[in-house]
C-alpha atoms as a PDB file:
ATOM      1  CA  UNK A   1     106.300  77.054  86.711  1.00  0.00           C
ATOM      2  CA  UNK A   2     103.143  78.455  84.702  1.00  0.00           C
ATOM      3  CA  UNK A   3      99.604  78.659  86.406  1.00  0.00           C
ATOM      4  CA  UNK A   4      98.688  75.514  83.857  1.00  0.00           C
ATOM      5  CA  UNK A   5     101.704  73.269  84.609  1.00  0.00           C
ATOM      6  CA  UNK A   6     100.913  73.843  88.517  1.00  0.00           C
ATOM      7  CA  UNK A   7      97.015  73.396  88.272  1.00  0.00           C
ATOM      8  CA  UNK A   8      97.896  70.383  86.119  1.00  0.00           C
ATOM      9  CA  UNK A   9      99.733  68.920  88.691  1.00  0.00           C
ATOM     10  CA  UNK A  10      96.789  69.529  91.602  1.00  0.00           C
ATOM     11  CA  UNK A  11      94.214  68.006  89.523  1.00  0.00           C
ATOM     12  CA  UNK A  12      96.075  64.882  88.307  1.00  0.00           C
ATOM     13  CA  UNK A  13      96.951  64.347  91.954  1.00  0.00           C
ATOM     14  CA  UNK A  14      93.055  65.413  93.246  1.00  0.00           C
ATOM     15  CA  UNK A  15      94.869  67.280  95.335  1.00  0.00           C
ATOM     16  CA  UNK A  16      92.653  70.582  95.755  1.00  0.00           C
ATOM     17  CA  UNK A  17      90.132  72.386  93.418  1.00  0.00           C
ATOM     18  CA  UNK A  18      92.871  74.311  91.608  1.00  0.00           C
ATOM     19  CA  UNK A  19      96.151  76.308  92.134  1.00  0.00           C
ATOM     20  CA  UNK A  20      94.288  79.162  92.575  1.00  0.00           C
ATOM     21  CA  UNK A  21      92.443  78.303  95.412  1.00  0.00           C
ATOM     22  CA  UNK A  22      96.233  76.625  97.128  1.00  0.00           C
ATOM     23  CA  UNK A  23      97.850  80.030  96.627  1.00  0.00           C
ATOM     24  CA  UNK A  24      94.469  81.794  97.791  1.00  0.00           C
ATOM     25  CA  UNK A  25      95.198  79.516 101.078  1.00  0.00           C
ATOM     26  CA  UNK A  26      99.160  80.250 100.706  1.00  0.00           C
ATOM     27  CA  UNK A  27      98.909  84.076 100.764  1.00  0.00           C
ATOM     28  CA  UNK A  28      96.134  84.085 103.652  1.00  0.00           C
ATOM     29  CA  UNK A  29      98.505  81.876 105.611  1.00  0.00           C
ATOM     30  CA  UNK A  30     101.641  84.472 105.062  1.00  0.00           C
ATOM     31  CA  UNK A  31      99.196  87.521 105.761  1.00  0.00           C
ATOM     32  CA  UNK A  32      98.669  85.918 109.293  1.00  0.00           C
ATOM     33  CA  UNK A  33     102.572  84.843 109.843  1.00  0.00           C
ATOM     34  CA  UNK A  34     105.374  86.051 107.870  1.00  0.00           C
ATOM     35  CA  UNK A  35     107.256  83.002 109.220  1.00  0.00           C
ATOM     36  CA  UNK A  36     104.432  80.505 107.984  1.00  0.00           C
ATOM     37  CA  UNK A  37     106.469  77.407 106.364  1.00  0.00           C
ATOM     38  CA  UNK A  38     105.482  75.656 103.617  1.00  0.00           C
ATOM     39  CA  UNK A  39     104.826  71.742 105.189  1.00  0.00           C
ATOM     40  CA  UNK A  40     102.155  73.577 107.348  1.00  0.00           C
ATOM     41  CA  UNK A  41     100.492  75.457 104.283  1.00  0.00           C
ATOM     42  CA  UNK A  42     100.622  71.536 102.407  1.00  0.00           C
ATOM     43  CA  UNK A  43      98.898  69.957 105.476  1.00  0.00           C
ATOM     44  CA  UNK A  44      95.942  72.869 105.547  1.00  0.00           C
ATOM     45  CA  UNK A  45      95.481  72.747 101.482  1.00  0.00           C
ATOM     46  CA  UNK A  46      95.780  69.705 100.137  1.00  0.00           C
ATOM     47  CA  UNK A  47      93.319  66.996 100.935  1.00  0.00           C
ATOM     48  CA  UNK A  48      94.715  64.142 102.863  1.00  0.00           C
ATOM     49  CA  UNK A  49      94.692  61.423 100.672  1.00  0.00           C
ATOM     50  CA  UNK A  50      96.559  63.639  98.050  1.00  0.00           C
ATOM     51  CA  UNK A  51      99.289  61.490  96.186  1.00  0.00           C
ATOM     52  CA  UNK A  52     101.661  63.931  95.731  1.00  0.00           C
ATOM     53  CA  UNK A  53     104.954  63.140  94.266  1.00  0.00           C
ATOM     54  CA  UNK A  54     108.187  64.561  95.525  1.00  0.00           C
ATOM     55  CA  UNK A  55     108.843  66.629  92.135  1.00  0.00           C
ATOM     56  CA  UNK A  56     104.815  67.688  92.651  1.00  0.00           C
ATOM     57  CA  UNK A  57     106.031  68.252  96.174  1.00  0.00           C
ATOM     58  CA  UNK A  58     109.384  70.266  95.230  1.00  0.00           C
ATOM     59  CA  UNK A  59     106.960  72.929  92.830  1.00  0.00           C
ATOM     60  CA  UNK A  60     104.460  73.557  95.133  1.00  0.00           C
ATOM     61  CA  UNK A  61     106.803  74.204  97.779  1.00  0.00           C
ATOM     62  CA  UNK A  62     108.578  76.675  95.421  1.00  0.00           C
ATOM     63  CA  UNK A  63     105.329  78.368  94.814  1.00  0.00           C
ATOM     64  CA  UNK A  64     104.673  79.058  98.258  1.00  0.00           C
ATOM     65  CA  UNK A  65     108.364  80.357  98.911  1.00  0.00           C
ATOM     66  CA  UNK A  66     107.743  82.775  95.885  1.00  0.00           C
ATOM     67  CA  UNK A  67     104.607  83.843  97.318  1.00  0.00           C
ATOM     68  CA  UNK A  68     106.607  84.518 100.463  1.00  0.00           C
ATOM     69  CA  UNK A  69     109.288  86.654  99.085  1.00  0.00           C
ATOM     70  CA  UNK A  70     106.791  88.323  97.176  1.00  0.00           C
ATOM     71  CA  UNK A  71     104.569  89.259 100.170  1.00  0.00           C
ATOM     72  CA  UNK A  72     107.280  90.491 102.064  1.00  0.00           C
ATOM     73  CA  UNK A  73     109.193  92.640  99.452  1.00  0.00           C
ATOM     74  CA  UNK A  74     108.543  96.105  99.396  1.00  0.00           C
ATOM     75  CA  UNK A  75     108.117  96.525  95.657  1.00  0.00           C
ATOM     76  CA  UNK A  76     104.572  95.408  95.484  1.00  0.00           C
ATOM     77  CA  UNK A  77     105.468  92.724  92.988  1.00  0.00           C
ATOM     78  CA  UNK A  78     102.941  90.205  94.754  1.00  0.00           C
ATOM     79  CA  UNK A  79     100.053  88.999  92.518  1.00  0.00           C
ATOM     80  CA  UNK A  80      97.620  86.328  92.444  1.00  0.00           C
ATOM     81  CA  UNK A  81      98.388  83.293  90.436  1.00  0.00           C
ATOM     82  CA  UNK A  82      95.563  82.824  88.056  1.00  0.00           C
ATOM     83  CA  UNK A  83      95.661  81.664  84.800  1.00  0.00           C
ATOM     84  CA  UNK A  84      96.983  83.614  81.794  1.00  0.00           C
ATOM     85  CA  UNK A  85      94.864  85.875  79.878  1.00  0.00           C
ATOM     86  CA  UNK A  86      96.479  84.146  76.967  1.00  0.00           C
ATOM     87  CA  UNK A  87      96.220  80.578  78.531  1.00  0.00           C
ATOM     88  CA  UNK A  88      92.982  80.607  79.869  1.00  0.00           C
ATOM     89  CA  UNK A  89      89.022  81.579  78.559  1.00  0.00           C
ATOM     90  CA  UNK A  90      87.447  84.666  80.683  1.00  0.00           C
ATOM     91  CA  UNK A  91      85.047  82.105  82.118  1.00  0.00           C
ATOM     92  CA  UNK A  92      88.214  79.539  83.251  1.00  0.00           C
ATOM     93  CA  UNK A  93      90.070  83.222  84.705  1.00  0.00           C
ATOM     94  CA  UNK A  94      86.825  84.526  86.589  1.00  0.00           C
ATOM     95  CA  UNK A  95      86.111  80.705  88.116  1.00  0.00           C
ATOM     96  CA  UNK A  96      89.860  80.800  89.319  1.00  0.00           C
ATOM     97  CA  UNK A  97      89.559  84.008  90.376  1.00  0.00           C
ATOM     98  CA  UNK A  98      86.841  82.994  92.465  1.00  0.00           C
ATOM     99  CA  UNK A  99      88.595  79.756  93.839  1.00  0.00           C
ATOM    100  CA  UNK A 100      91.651  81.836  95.186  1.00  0.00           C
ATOM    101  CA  UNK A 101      89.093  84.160  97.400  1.00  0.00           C
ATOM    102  CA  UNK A 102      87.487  80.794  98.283  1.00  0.00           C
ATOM    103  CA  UNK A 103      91.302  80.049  99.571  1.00  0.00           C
ATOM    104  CA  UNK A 104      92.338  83.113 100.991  1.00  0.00           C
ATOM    105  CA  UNK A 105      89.003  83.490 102.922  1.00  0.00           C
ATOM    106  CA  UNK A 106      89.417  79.714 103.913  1.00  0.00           C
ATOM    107  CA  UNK A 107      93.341  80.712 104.703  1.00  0.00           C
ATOM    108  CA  UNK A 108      92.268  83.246 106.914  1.00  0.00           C
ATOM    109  CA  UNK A 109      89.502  81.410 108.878  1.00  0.00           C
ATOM    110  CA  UNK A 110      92.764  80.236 111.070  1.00  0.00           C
ATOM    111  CA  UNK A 111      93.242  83.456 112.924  1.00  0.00           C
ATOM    112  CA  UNK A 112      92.495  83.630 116.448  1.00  0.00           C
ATOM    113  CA  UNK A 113      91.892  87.178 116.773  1.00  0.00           C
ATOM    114  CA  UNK A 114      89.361  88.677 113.657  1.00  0.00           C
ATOM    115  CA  UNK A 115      87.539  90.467 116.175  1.00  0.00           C
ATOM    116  CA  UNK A 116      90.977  92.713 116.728  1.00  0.00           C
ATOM    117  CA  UNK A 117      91.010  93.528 112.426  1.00  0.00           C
ATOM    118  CA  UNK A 118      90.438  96.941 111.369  1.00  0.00           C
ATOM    119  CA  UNK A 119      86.720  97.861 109.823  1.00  0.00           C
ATOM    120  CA  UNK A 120      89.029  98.523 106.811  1.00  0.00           C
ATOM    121  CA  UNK A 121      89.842  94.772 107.159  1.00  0.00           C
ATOM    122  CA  UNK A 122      86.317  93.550 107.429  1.00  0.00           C
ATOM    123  CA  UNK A 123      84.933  95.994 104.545  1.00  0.00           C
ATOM    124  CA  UNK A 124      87.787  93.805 102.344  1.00  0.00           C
ATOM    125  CA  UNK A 125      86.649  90.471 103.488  1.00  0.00           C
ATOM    126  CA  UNK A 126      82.983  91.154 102.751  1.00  0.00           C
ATOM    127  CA  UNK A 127      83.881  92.754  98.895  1.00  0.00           C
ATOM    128  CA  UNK A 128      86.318  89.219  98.737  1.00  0.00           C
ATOM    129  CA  UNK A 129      82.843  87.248  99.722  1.00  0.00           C
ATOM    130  CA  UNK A 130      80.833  89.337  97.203  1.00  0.00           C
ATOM    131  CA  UNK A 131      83.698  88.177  94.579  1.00  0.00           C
ATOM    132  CA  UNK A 132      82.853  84.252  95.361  1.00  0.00           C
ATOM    133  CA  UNK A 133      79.549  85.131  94.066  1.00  0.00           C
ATOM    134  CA  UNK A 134      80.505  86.143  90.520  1.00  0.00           C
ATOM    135  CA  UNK A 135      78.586  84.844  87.378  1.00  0.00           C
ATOM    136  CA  UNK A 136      81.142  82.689  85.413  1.00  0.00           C
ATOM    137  CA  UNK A 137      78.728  82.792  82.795  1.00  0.00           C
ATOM    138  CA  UNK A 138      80.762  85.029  80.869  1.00  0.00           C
ATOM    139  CA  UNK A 139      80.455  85.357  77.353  1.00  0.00           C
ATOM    140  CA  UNK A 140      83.772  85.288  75.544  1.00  0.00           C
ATOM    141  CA  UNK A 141      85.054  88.772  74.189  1.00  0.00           C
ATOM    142  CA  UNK A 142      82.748  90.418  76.756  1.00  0.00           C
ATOM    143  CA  UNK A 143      85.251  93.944  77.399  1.00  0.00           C
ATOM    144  CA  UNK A 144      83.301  94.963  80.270  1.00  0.00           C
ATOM    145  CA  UNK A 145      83.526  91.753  81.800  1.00  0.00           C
ATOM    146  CA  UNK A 146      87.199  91.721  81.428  1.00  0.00           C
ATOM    147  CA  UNK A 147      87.635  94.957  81.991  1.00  0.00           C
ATOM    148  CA  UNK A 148      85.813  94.469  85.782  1.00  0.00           C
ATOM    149  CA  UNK A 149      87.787  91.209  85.938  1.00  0.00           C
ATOM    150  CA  UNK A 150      91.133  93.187  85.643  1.00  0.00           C
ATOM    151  CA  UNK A 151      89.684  95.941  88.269  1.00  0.00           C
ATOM    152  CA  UNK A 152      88.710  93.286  91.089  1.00  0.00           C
ATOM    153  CA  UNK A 153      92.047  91.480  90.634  1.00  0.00           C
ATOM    154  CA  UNK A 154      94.133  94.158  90.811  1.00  0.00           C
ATOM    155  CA  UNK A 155      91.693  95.371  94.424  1.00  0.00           C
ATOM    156  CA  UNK A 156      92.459  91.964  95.189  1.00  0.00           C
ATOM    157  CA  UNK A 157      96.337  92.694  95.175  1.00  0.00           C
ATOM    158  CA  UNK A 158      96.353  95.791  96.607  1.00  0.00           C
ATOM    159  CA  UNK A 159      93.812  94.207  99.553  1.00  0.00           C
ATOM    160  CA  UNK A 160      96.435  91.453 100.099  1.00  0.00           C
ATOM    161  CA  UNK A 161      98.999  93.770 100.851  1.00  0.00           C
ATOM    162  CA  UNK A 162      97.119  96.364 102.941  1.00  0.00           C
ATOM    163  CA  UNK A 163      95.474  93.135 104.934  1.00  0.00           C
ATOM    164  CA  UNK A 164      99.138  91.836 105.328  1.00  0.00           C
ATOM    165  CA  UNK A 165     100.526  94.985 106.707  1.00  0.00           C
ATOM    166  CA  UNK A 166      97.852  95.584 109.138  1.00  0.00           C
ATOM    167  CA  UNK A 167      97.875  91.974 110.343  1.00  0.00           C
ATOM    168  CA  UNK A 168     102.025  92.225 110.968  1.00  0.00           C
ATOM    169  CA  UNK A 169     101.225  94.780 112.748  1.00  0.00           C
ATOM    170  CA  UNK A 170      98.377  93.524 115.306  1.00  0.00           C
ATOM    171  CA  UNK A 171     100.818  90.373 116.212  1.00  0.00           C
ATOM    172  CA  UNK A 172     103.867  92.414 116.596  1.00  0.00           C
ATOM    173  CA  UNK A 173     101.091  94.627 118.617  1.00  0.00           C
ATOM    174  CA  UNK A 174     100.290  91.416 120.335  1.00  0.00           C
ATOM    175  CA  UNK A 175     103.937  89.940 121.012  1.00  0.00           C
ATOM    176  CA  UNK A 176     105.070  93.366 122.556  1.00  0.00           C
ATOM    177  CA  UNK A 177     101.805  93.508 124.978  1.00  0.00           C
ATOM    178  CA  UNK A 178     103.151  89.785 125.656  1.00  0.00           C
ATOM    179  CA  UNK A 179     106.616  90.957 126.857  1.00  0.00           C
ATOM    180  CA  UNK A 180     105.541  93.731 128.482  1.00  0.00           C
ATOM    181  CA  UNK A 181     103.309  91.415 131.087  1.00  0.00           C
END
């Protein structure tokens, strides 16, 4: 399903700010537990009083098991899921941009153990702050502006991954300290 037909579907139902910001919650969720399941990621983003449909229920739930597979594969295939260049105006892309740190940071927030993350870890999650604070005042056909757009997304990516490796690691760090006691 595109980034439109899925942010469509939040916003008719009021169920979040955008798609952006679910998947920005989705991928935090997997960086923290490979094994995360989708009912628990539904119950963390979507407000409460979200009427979602079962069909609404059956895409976003395939979105999330994408996002898994993609996390987890070793070709690096995992991206965010913002709008198309070709769908979307460079101020609708940067404000989505911005709503799927909002998520991930938000996504993240559930860890018990930050103080255990790498300085590499926290340097990330301070640039992903920085990015919630981007002017979406952008004027169209702005090249620079794209161009940085394109740079912090792709940091973004490659963040994701290096924050998900690092975090498998501390809880299989975690479980074997477990066993060993």
């Amino acid at each position: 399903m595109s980034y439109s037909e899925v942010n469509s579907i939040i916003l008719q139902r009021d169920a979040a700010e955008s798609a952006a910001e679910v998947h920005g919650i989705a991928t935090a969720m997997l960086c923290l537990d490979s094994a995360a399941e989708a009912s628990s990621w539904m119950t963390e983003a979507f407000f409460e009083d979200a009427h979602l449909l079962e069909e609404d229920k059956y895409a976003l739930i395939n979105l999330f098991d994408e996002t898994k597979a993609l996390l987890a594969g070793d070709e690096f295939l995992f991206d965010l899921y913002l709008p198309e260049d070709e769908e979307a105006s460079l101020t609708v892309r940067c404000t989505a941009l911005i709503q799927w740190c909002r998520g991930f940071l938000f996504g993240l927030g559930r860890a018990s153990n930050p103080e255990q993350w790498s300085s590499g870890i926290q340097e990330i999650l301070k640039d992903i702050v920085e990015f919630t604070k981007l002017d979406t005042d952008i004027e169209e056909g702005d090249d620079e502006a794209e161009g940085s757009l394109v740079e912090i997304q792709e940091y973004l990516r490659a963040s994701t991954m290096l924050i998900r490796t690092e975090l498998t690691d501390i809880v299989q760090d975690v479980a074997n300290n477990k066993t060993l006691h």
